[in-house]
C-alpha atoms as a PDB file:
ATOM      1  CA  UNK A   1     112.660 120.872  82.163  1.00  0.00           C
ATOM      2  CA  UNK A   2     114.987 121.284  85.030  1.00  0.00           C
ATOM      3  CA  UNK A   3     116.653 124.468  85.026  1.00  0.00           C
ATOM      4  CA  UNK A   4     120.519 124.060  84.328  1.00  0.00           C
ATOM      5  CA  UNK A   5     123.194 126.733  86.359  1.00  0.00           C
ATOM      6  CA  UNK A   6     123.855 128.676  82.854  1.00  0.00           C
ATOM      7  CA  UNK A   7     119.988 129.306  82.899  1.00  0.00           C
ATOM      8  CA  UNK A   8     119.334 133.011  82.992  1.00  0.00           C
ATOM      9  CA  UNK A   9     117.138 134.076  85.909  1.00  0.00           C
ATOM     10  CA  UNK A  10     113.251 134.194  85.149  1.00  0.00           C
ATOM     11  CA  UNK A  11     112.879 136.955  87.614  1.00  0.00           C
ATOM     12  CA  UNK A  12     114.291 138.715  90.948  1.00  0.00           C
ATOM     13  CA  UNK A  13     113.184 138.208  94.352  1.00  0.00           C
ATOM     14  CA  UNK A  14     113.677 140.693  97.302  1.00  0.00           C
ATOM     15  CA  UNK A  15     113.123 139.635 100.342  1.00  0.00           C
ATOM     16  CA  UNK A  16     113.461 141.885 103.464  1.00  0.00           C
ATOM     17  CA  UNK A  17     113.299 141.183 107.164  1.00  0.00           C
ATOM     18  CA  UNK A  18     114.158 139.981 110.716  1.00  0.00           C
ATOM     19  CA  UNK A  19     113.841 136.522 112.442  1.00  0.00           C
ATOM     20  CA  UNK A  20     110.936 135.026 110.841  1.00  0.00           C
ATOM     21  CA  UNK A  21     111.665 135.762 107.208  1.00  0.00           C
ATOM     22  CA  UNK A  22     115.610 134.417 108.372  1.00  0.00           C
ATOM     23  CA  UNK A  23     113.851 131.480 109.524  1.00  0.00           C
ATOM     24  CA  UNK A  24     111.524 130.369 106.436  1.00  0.00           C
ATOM     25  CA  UNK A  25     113.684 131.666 103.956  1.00  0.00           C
ATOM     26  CA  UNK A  26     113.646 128.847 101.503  1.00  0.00           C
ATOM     27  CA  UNK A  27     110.109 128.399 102.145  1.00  0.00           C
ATOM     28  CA  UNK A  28     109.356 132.137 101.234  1.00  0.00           C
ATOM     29  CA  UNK A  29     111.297 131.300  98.410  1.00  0.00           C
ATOM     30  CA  UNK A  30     109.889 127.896  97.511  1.00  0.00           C
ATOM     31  CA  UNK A  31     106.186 129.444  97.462  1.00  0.00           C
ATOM     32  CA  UNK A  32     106.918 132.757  95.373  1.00  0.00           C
ATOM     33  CA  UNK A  33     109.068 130.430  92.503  1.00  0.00           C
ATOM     34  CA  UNK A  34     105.500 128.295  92.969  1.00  0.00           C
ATOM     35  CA  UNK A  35     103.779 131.518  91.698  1.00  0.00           C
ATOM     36  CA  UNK A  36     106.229 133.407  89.621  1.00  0.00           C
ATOM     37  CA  UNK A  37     108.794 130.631  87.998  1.00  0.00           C
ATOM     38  CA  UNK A  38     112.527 130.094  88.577  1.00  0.00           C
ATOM     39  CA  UNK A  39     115.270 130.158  88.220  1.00  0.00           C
ATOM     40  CA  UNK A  40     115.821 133.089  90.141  1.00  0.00           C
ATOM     41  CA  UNK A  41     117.998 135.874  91.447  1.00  0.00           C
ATOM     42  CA  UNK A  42     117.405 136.380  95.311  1.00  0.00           C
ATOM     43  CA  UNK A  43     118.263 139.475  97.278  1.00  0.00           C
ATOM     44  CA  UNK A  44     117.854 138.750 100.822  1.00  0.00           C
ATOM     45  CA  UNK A  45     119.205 141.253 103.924  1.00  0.00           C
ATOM     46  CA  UNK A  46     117.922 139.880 106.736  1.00  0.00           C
ATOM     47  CA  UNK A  47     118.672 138.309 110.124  1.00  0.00           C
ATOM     48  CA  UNK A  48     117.771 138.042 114.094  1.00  0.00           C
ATOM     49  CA  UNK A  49     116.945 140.884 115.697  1.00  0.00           C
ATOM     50  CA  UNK A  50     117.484 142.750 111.734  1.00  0.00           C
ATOM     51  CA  UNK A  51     116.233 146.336 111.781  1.00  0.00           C
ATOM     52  CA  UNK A  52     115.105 148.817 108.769  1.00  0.00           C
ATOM     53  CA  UNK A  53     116.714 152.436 110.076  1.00  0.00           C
ATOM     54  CA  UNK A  54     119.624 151.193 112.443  1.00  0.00           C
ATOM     55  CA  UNK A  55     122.975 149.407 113.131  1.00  0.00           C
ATOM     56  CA  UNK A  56     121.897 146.160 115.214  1.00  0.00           C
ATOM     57  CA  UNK A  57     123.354 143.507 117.370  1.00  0.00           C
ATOM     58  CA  UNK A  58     122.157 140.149 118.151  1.00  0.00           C
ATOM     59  CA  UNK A  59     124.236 138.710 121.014  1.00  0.00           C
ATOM     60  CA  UNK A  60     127.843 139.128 119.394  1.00  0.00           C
ATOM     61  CA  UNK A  61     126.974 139.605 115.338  1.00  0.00           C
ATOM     62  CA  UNK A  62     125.985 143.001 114.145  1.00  0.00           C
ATOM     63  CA  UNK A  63     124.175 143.868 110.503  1.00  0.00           C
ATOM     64  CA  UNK A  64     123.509 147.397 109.214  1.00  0.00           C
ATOM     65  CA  UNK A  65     119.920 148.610 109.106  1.00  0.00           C
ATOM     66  CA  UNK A  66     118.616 147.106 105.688  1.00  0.00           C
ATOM     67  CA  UNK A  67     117.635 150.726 104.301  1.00  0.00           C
ATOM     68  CA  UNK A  68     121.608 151.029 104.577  1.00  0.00           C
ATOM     69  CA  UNK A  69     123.052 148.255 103.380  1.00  0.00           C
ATOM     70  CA  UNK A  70     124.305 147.086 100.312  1.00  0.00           C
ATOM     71  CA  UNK A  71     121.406 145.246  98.355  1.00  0.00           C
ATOM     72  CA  UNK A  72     120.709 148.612  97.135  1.00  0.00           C
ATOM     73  CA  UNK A  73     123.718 149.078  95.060  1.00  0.00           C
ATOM     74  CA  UNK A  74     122.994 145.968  93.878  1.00  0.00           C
ATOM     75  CA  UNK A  75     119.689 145.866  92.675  1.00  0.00           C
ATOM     76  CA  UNK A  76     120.915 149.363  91.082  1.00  0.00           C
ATOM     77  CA  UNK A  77     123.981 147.638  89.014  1.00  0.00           C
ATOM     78  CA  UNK A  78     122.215 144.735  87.977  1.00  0.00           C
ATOM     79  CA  UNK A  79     119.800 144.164  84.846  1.00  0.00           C
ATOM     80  CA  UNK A  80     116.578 144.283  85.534  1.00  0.00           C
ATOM     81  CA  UNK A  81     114.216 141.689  84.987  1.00  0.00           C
ATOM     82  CA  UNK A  82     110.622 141.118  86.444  1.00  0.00           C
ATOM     83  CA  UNK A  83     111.159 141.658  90.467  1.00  0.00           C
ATOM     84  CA  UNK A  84     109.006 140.981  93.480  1.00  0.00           C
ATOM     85  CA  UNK A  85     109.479 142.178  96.633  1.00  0.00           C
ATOM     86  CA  UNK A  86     108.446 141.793 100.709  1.00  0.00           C
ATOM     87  CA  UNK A  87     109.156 143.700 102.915  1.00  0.00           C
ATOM     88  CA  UNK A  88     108.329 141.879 106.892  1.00  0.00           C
ATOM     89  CA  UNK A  89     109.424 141.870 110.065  1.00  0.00           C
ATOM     90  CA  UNK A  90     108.819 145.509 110.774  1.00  0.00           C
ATOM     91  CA  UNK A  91     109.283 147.019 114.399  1.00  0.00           C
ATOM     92  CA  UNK A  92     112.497 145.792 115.675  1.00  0.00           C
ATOM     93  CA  UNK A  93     113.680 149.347 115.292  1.00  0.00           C
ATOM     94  CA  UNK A  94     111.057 150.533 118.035  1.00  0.00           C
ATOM     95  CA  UNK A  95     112.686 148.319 120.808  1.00  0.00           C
ATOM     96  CA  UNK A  96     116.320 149.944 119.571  1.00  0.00           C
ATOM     97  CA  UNK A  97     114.912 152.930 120.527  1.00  0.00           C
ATOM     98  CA  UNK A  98     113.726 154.768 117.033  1.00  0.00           C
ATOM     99  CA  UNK A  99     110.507 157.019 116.847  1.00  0.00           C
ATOM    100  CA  UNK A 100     107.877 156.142 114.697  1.00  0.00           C
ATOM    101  CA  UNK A 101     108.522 158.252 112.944  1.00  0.00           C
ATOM    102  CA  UNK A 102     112.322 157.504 111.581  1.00  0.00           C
ATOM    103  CA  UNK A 103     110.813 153.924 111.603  1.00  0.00           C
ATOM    104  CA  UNK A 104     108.544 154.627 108.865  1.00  0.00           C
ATOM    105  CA  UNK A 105     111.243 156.850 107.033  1.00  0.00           C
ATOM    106  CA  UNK A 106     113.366 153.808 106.945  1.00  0.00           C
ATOM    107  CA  UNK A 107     110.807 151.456 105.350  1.00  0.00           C
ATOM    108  CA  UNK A 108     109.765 154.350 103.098  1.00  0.00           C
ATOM    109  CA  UNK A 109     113.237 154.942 101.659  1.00  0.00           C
ATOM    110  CA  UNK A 110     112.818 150.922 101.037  1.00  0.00           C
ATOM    111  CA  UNK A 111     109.517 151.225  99.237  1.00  0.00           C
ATOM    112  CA  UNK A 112     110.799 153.953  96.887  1.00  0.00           C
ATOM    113  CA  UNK A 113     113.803 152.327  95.878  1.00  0.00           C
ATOM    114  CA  UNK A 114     111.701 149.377  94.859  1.00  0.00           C
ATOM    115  CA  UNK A 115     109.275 151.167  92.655  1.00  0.00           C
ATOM    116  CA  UNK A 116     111.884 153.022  90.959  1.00  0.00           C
ATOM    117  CA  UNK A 117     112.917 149.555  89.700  1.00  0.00           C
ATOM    118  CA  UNK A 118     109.214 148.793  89.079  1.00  0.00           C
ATOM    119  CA  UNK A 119     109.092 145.904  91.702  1.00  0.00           C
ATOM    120  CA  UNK A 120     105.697 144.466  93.095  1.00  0.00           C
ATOM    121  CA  UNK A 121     105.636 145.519  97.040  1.00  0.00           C
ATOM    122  CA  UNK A 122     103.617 143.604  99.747  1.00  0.00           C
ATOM    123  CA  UNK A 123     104.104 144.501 103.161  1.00  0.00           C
ATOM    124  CA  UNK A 124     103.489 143.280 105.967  1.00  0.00           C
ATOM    125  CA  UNK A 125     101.973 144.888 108.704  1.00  0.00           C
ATOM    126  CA  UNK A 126     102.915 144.894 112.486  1.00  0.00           C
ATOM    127  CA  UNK A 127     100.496 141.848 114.239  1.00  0.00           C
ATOM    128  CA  UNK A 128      98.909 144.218 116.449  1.00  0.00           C
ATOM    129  CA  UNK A 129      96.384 141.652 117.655  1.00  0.00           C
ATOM    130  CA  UNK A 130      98.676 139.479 118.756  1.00  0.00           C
ATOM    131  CA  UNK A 131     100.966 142.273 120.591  1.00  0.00           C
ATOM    132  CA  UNK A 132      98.022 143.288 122.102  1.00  0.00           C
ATOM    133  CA  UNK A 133      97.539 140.227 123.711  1.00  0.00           C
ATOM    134  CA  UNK A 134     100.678 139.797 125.739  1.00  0.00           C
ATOM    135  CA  UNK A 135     100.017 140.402 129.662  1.00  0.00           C
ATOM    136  CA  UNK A 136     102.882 143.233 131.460  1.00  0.00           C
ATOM    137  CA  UNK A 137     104.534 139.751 132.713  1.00  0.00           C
ATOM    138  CA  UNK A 138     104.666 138.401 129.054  1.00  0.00           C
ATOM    139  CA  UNK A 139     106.098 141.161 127.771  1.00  0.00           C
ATOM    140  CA  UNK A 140     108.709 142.075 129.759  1.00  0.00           C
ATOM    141  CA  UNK A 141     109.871 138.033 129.777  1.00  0.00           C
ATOM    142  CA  UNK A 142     110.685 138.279 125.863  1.00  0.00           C
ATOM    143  CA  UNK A 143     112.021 142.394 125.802  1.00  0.00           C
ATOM    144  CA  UNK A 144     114.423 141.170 128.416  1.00  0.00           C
ATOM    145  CA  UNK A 145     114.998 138.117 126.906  1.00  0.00           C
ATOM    146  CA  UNK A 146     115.250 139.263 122.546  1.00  0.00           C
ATOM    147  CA  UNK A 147     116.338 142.758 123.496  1.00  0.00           C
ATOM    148  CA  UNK A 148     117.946 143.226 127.122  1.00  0.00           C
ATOM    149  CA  UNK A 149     118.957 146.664 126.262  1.00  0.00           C
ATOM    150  CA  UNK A 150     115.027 147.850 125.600  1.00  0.00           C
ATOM    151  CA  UNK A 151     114.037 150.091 128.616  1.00  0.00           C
ATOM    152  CA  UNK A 152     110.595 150.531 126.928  1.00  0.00           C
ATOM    153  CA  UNK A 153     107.872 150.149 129.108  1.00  0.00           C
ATOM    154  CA  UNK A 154     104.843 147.646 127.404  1.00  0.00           C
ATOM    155  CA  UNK A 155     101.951 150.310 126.952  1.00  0.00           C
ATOM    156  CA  UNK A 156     104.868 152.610 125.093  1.00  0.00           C
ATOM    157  CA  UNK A 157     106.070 150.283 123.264  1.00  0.00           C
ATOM    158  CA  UNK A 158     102.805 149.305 122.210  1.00  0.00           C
ATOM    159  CA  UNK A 159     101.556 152.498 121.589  1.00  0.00           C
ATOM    160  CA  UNK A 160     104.778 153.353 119.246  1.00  0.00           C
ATOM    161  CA  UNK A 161     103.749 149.988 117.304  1.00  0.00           C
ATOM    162  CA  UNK A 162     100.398 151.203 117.023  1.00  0.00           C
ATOM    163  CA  UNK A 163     101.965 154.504 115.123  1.00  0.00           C
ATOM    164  CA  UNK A 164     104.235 152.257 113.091  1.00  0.00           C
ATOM    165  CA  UNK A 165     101.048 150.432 111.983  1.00  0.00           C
ATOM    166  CA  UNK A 166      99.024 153.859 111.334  1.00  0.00           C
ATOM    167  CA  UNK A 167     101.837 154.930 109.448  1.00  0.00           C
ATOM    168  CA  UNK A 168     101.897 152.070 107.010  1.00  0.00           C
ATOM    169  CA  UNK A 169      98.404 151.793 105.966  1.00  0.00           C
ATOM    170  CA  UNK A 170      99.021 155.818 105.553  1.00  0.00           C
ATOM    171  CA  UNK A 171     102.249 155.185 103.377  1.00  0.00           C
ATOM    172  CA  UNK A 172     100.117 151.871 101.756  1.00  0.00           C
ATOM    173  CA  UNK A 173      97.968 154.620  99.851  1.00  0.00           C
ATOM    174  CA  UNK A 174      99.830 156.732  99.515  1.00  0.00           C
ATOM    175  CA  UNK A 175     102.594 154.693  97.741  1.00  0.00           C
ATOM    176  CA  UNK A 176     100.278 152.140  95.899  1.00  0.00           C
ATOM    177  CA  UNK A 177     101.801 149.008  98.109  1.00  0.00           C
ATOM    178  CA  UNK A 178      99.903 146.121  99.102  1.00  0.00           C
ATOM    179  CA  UNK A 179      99.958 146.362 103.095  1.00  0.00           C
ATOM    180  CA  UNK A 180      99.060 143.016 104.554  1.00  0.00           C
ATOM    181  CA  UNK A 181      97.125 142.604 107.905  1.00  0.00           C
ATOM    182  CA  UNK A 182      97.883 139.581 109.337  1.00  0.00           C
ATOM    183  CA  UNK A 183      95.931 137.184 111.472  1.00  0.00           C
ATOM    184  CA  UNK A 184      96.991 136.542 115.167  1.00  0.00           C
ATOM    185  CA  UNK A 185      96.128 133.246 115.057  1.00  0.00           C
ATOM    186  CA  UNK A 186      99.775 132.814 113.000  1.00  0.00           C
ATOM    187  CA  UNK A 187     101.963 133.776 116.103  1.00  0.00           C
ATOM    188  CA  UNK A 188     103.489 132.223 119.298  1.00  0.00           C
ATOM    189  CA  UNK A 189     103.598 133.478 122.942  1.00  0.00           C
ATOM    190  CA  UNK A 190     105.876 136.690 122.733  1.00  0.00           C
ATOM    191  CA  UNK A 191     103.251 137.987 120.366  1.00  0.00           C
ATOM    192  CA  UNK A 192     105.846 138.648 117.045  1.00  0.00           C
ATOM    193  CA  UNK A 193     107.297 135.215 115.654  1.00  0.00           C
ATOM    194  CA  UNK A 194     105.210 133.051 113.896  1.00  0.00           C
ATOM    195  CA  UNK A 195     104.151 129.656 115.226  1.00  0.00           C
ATOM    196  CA  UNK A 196     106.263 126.602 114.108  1.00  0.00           C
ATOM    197  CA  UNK A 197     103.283 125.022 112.809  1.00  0.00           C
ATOM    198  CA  UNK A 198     101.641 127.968 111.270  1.00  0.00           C
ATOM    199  CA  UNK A 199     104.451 129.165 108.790  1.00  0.00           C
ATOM    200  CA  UNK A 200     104.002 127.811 105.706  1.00  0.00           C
ATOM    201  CA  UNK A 201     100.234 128.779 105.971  1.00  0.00           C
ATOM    202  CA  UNK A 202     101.260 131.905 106.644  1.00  0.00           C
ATOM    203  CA  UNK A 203     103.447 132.708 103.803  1.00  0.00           C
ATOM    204  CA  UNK A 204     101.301 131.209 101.622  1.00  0.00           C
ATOM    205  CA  UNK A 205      99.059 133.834 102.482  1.00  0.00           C
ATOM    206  CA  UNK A 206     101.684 136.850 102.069  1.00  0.00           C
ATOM    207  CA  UNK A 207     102.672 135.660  99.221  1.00  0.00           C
ATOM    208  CA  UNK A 208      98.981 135.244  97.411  1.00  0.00           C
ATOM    209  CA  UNK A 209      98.751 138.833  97.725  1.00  0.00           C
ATOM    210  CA  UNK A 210     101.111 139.576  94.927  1.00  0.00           C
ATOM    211  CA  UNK A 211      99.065 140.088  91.865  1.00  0.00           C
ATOM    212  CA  UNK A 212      99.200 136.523  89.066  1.00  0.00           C
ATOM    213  CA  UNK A 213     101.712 136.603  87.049  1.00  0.00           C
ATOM    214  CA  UNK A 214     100.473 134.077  84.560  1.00  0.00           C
ATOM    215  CA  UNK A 215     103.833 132.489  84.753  1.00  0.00           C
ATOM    216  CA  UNK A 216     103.334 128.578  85.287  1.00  0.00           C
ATOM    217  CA  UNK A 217     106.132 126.960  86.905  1.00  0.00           C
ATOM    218  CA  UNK A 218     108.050 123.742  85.054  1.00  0.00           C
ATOM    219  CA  UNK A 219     108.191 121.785  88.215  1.00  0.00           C
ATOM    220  CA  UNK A 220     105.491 119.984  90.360  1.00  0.00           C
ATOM    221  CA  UNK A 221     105.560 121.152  94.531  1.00  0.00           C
ATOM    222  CA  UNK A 222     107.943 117.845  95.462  1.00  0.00           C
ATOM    223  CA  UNK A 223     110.361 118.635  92.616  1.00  0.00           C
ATOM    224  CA  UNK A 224     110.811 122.450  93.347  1.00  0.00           C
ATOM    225  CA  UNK A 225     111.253 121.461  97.109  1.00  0.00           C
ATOM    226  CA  UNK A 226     113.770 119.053  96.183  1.00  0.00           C
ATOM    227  CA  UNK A 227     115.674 121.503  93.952  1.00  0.00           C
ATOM    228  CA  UNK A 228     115.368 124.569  96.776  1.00  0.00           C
ATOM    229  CA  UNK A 229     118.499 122.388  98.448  1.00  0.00           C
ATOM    230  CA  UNK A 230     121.788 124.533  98.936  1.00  0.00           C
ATOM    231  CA  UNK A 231     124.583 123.925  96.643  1.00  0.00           C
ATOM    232  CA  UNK A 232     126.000 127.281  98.653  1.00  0.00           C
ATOM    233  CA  UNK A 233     124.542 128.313 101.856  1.00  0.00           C
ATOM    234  CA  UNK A 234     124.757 132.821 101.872  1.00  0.00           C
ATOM    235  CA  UNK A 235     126.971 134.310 103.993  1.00  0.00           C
ATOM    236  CA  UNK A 236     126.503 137.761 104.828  1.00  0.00           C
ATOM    237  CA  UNK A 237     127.738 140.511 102.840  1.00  0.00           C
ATOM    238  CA  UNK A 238     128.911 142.590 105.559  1.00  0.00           C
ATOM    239  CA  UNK A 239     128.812 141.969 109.598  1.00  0.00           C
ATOM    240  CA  UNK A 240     130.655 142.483 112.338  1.00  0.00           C
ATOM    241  CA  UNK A 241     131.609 139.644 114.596  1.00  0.00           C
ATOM    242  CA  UNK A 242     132.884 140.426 118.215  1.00  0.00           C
ATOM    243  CA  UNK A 243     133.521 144.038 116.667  1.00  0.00           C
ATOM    244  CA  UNK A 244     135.340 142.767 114.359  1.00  0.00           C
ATOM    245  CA  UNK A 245     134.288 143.716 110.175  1.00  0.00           C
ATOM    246  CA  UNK A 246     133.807 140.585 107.815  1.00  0.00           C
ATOM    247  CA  UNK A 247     133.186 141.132 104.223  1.00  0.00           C
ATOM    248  CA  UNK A 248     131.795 138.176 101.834  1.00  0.00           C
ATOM    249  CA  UNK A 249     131.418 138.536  97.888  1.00  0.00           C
ATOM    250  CA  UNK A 250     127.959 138.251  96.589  1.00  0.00           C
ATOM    251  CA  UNK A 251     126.285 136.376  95.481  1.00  0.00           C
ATOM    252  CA  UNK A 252     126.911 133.795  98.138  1.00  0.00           C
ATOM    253  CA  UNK A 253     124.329 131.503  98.313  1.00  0.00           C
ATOM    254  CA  UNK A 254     123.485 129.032  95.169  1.00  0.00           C
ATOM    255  CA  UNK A 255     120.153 126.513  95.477  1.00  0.00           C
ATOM    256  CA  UNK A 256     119.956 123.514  93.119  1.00  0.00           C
ATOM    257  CA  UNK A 257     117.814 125.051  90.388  1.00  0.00           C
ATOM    258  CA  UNK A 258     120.474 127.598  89.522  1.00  0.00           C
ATOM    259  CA  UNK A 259     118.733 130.373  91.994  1.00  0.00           C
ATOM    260  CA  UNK A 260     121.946 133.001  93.255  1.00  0.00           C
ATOM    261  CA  UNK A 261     121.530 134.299  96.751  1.00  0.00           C
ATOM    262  CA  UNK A 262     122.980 137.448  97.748  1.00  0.00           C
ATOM    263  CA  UNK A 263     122.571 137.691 101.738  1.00  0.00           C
ATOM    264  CA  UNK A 264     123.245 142.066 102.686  1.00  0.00           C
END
């Protein structure tokens, strides 16, 4: 059975992050409705250069920090139904200038707002491996490059990423989360964005660490590919543009199967 718009959602997807998760959005969303059914309602803030704890600006847009913005009110005001959620992308906060510290405050404020709507949490981890990797030269190439304004030298920035990281598996038990380490065989030269080539392996992975659901989806791989095409791409909720404030209704995104987007 294809499902029809009037089809009530089957569950509720939260997806939080920065570039990569804006990147292989209906991918991530393709591979949990493989696992946990669809139709579905999506809750998405996200977005280049997207951080947790604080305001941010990629060239000339600016989003809040995501443990400000307004998916919150919404997941509050809506019914609840089954709801998974992954939380990525964490770090951009350190080259804005934030202390471990308030990093891990941020995502923590995330995490508890989840579980007080029962949601299943996986994390993922910063790719230390692969940060490790990058040369002096490397590294200041992409900070000046994805965040001119970072005065952070490499061996403090990755030293404040190595507290982020600490912090996480600390917060992983002491939260009951599933905390994903990730391989860094998945990412690219600057060390943070996953390879082209490697991204649907890699969500697959994330995304087998949410416990079975039993649920058994309706529609084989090439069908629920062809029904993850936009009816209504999402705008975002709130932004600023040159400075200037732009507000969008939500939910603003529709895929073929009947799956709302709401983009915060």
């Amino acid at each position: 059975m294809v499902a029809s718009f009037r089809e009530a959602p089957q569950n509720r997807l939260i997806l939080l992050g920065a570039s990569n998760l804006t990147l292989s959005l209906r991918l991530v969303i393709h591979l949990m409705q493989q696992r946990f059914g669809a139709p579905s309602e999506i809750l998405t803030a996200m977005g280049h250069g997207r951080a947790y704890g604080i305001f941010s600006e990629a060239v000339w847009r600016g989003l809040p920090g995501i443990a400000g913005c307004g998916v919150w009110r919404q997941l509050r005001e809506t019914e609840s139904r089954p709801a998974y959620a992954l939380l990525a992308d964490i770090g951009n906060d350190i080259v804005y200038g934030l202390l471990p510290e308030q990093v891990l405050q941020s995502v923590e404020a995330c995490v508890e707002r989840l579980q007080q709507q029962s949601a299943q949490i996986v994390v993922t981890n910063l790719p230390m491996a692969s940060i490790e990797r990058l040369s002096e030269r490397r590294f200041l190439l992409f900070r000046n490059l994805f965040y001119p304004s970072c005065q952070l030298s490499r061996n403090e920035t990755v030293s404040r990423a190595w507290a982020v990281h600490d912090g996480l598996a600390a917060m992983a038990a002491r939260r009951k989360f599933i905390l994903h380490e990730q391989k860094p065989e998945w990412f690219g030269l600057d060390g943070i964005h996953v390879d082209y080539w490697q991204r649907e392996a890699y969500y697959r992975d994330i995304v087998q660490q949410f416990p079975d659901s039993g649920t058994k989806p309706e529609l084989c791989d090439d069908q629920r590919k062809f029904f993850l095409t936009w009816q209504q791409r999402p705008e975002f909720a709130f932004k600023t543009l040159f400075g200037r404030a732009i507000y969008r209704p939500q939910p603003s995104g529709l895929l073929a199967d009947g799956s709302c987007v709401g983009k915060y």
